[in-house]
N, C-alpha and C. Protein backbone atom coordinates (compact mmCIF):
# COMPACT_ATOMS: atom_id res chain seq x y z
N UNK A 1 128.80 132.28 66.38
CA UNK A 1 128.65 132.67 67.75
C UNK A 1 128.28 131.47 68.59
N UNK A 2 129.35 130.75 69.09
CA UNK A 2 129.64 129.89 69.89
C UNK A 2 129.75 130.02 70.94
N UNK A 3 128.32 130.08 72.08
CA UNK A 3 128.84 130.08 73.42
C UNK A 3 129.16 129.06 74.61
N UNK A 4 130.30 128.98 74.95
CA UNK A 4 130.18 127.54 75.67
C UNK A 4 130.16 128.20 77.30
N UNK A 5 129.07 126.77 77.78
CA UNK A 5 128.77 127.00 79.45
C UNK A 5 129.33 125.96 80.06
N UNK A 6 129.85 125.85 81.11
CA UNK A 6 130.14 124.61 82.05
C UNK A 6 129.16 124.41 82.51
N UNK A 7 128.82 123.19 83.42
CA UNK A 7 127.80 122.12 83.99
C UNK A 7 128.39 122.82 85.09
N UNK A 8 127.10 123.18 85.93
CA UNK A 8 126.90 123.58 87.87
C UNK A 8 127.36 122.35 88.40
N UNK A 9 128.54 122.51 88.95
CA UNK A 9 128.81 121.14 90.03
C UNK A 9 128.94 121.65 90.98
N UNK A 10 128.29 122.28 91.83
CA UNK A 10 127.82 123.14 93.32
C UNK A 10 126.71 122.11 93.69
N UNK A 11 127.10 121.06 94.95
CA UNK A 11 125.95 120.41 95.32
C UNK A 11 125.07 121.25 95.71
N UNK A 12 123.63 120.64 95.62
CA UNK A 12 122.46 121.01 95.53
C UNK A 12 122.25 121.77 96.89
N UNK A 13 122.98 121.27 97.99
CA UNK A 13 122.74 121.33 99.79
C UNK A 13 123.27 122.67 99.63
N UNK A 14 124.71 123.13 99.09
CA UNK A 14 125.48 124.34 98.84
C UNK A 14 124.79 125.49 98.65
N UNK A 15 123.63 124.73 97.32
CA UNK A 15 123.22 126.28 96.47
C UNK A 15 121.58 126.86 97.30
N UNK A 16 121.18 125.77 97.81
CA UNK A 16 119.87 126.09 98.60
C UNK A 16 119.98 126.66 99.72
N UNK A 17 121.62 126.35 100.58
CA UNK A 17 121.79 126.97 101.48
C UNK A 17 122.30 128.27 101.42
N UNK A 18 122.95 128.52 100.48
CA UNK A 18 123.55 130.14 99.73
C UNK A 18 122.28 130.88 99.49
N UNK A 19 121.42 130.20 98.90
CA UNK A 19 120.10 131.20 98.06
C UNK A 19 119.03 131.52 99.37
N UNK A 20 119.09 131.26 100.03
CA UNK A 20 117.69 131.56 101.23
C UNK A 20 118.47 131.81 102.66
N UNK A 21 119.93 131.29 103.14
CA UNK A 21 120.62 131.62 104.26
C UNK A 21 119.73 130.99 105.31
N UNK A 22 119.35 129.65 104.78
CA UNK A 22 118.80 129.23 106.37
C UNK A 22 119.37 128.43 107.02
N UNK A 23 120.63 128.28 105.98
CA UNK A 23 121.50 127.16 107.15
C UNK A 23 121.85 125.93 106.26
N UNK A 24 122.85 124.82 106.87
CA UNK A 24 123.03 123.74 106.18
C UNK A 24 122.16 122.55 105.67
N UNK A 25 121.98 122.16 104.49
CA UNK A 25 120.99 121.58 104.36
C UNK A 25 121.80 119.79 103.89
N UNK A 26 121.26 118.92 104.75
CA UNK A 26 121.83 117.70 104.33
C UNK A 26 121.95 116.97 102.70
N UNK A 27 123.27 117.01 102.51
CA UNK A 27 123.51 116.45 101.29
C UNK A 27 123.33 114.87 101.02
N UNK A 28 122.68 114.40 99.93
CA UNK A 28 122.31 112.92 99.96
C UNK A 28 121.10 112.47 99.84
N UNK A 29 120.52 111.60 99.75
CA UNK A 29 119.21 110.78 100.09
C UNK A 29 118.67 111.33 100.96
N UNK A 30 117.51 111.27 101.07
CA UNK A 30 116.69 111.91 101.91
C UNK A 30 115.52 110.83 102.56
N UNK A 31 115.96 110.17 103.42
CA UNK A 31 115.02 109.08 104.72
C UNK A 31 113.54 109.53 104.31
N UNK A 32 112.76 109.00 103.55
CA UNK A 32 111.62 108.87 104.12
C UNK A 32 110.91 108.21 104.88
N UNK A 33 110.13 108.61 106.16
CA UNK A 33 109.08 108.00 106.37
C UNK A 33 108.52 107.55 106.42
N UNK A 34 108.83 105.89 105.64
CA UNK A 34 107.55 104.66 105.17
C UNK A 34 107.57 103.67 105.98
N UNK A 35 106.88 103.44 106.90
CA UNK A 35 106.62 102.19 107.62
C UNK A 35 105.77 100.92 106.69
N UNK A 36 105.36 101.32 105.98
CA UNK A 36 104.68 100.04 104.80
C UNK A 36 105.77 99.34 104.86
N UNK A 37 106.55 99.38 104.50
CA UNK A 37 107.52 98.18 104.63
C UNK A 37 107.84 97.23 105.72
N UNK A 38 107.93 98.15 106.99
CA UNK A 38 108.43 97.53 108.34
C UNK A 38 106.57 96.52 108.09
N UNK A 39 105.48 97.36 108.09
CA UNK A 39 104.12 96.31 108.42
C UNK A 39 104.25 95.18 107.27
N UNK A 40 104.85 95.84 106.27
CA UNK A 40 104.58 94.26 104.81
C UNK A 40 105.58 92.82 105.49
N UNK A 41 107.04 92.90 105.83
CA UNK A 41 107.74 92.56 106.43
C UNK A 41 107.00 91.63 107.77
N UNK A 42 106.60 92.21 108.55
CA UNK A 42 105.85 91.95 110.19
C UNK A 42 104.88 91.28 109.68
N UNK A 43 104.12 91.81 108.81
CA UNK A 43 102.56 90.67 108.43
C UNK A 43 103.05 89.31 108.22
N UNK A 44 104.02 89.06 106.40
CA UNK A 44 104.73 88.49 106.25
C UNK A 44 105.41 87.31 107.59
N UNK A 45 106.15 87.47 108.05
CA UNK A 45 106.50 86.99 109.11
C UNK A 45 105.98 86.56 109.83
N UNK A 46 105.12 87.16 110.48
CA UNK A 46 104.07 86.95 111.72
C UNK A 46 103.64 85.17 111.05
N UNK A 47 102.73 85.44 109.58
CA UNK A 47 102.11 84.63 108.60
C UNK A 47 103.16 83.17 109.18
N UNK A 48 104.39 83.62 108.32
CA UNK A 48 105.01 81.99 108.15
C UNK A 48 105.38 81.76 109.53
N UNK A 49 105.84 82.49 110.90
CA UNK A 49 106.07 81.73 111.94
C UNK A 49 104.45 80.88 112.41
N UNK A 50 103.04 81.67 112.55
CA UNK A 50 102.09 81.12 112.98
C UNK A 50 101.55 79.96 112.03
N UNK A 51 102.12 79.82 110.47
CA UNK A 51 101.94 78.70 110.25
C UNK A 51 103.03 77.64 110.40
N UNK A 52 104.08 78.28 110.52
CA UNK A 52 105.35 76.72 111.40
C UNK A 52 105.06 76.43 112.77
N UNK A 53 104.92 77.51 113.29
CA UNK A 53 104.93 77.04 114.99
C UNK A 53 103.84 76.99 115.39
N UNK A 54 102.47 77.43 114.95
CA UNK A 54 100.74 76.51 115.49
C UNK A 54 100.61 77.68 116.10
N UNK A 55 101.42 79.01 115.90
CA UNK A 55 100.82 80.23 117.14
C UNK A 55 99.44 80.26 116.95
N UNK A 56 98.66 80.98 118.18
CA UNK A 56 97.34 80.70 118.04
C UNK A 56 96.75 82.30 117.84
N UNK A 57 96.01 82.58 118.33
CA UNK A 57 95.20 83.99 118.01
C UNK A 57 96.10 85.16 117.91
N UNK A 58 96.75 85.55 118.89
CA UNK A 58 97.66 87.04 118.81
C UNK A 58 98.34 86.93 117.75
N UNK A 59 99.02 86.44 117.17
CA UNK A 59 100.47 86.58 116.10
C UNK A 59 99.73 87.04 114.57
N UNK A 60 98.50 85.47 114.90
CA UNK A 60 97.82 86.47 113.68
C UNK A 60 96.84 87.47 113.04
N UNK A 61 96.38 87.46 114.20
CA UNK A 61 95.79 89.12 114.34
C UNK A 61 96.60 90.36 114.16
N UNK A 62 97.72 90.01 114.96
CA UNK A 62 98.09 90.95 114.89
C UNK A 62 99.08 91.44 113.45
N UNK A 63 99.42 89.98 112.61
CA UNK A 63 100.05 89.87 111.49
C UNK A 63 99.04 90.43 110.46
N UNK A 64 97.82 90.07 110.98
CA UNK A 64 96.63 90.63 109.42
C UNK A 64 96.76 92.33 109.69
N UNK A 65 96.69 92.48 110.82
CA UNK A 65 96.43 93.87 111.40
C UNK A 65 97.54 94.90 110.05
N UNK A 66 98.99 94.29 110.51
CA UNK A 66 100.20 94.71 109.69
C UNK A 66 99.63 94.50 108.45
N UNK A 67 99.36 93.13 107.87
CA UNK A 67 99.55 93.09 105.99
C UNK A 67 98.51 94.41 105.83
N UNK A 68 97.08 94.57 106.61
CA UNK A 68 95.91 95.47 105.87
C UNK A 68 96.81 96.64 105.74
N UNK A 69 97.33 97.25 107.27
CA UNK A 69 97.77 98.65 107.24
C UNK A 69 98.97 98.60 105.76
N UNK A 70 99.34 97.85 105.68
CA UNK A 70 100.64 97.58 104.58
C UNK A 70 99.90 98.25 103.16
N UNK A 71 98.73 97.63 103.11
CA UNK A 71 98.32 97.02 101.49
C UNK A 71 97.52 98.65 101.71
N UNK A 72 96.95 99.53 102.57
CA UNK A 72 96.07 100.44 102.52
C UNK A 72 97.34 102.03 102.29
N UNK A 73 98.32 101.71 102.88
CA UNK A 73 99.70 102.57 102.52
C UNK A 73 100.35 102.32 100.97
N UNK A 74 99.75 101.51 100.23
CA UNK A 74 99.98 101.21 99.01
C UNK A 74 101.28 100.87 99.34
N UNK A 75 101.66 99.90 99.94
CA UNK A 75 103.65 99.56 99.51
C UNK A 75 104.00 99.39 98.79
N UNK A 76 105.22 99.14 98.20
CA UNK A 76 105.41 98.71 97.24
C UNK A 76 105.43 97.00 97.25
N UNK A 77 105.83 96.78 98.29
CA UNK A 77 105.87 95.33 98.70
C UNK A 77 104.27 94.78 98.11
N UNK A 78 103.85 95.06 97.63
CA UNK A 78 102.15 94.41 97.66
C UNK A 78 102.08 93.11 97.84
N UNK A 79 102.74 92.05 96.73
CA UNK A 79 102.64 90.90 97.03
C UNK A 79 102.97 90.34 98.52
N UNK A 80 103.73 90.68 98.92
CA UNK A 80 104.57 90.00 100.02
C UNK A 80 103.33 90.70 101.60
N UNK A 81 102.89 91.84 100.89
CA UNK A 81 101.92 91.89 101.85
C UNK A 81 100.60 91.29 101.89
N UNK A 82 100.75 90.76 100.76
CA UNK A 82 99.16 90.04 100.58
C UNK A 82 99.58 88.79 100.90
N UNK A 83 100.89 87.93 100.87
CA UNK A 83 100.86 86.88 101.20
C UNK A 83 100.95 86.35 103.01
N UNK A 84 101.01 88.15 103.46
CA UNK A 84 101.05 87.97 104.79
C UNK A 84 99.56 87.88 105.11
N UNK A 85 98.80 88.86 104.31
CA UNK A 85 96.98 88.85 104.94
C UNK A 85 96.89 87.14 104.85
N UNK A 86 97.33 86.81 103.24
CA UNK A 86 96.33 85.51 103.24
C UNK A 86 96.84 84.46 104.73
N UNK A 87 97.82 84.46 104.68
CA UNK A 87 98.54 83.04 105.67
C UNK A 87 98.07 83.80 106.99
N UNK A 88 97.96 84.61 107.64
CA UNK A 88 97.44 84.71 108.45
C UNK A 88 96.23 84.96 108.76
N UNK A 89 95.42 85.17 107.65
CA UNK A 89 93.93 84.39 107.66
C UNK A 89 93.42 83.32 107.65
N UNK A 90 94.56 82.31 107.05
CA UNK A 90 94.21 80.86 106.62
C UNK A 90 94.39 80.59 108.19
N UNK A 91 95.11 80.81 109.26
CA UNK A 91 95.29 80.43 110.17
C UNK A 91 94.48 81.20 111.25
N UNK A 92 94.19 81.83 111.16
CA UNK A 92 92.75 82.53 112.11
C UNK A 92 91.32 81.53 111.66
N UNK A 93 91.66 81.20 109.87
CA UNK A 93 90.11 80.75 109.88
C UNK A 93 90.68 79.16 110.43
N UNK A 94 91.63 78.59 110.44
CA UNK A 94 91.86 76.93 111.14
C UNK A 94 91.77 77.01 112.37
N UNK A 95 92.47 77.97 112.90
CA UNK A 95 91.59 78.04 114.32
C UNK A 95 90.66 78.30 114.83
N UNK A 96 89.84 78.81 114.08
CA UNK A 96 88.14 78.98 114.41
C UNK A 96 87.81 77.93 114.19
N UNK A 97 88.14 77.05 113.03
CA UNK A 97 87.77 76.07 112.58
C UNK A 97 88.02 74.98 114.06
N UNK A 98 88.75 74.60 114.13
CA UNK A 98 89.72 73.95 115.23
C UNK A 98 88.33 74.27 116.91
N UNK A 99 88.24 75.59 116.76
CA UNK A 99 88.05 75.80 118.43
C UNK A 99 85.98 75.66 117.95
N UNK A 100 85.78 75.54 116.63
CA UNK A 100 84.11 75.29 116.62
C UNK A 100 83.70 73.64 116.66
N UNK A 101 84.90 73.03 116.26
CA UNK A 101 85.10 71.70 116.59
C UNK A 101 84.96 71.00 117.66
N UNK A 102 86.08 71.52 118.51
CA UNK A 102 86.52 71.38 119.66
C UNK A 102 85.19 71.42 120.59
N UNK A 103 84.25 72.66 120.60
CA UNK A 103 83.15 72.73 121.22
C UNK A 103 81.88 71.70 121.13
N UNK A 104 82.00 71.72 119.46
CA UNK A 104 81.13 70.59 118.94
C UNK A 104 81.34 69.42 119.61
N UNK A 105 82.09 68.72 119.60
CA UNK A 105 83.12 67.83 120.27
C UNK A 105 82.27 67.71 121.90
N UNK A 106 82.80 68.33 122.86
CA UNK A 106 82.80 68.68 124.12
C UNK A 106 81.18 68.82 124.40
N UNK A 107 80.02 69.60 123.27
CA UNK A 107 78.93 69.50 123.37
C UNK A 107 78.35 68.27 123.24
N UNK A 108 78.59 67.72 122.04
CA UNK A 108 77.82 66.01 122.08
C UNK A 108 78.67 65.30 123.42
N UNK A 109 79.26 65.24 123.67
CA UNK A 109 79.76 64.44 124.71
C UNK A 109 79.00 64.61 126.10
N UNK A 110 79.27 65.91 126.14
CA UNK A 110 78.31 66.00 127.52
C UNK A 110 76.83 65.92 127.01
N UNK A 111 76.33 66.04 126.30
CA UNK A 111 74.84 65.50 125.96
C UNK A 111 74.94 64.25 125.61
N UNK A 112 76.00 62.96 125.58
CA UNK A 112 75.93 61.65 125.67
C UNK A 112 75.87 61.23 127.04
N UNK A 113 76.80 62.28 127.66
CA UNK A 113 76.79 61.33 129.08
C UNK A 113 75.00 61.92 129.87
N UNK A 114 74.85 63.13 129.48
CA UNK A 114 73.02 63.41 130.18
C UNK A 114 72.55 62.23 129.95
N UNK A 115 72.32 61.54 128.59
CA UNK A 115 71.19 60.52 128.30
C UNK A 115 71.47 59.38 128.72
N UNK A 116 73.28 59.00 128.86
CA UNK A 116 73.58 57.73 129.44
C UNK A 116 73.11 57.61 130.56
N UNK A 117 72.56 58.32 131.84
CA UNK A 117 72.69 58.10 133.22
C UNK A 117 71.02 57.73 133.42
């Protein structure tokens, strides 16, 4: 007692829409929702333009802003989002670095010229 069955080749969209009558249901992949990628991408980026082009505060703020939201959505991208936190931290902390200088700088000077006069 040999019973043979054929394989259901009724796409899936067909039989869900037959069994409940709510209407056509799109056949295919199904778009999710993940912006982790677009922020891993944007951090990323943000990172290597503000370390080629010297951008100063916004790019990478707003690039760390992207890698955190990235890395807290668990992406899959992880690395590529962590290499956006780091480079655009390294460049938030050179410019702090840079603008505590700069003051330092500007402070002894004008307290050279007080004592010169």
């Amino acid at each position: 007692m040999s019973a043979t069955t054929t394989p259901d080749t009724t796409p899936l969209a067909a039989t869900a829409a037959a069994s409940d009558g709510s209407g056509p249901i799109p056949s295919g992949p199904v778009a999710i929702d993940d912006h982790s990628r677009a922020f891993t991408i944007t951090s990323f980026v943000l990172g290597i333009a503000s370390v080629v082009s010297g951008w100063t505060f916004f790019a990478p703020i707003t690039g760390l802003v992207f890698g955190i939201l990235a890395l807290r959505r668990n992406t899959r991208d992880r690395t590529l989002a962590l290499w956006g936190v780091w480079l655009n931290a390294a460049m938030l902390a050179l410019w702090a670095l840079a603008g505590i200088i700069a003051v330092a700088a500007f402070g002894f000077g004008a307290l050279a010229l007080a004592f010169a006069a």
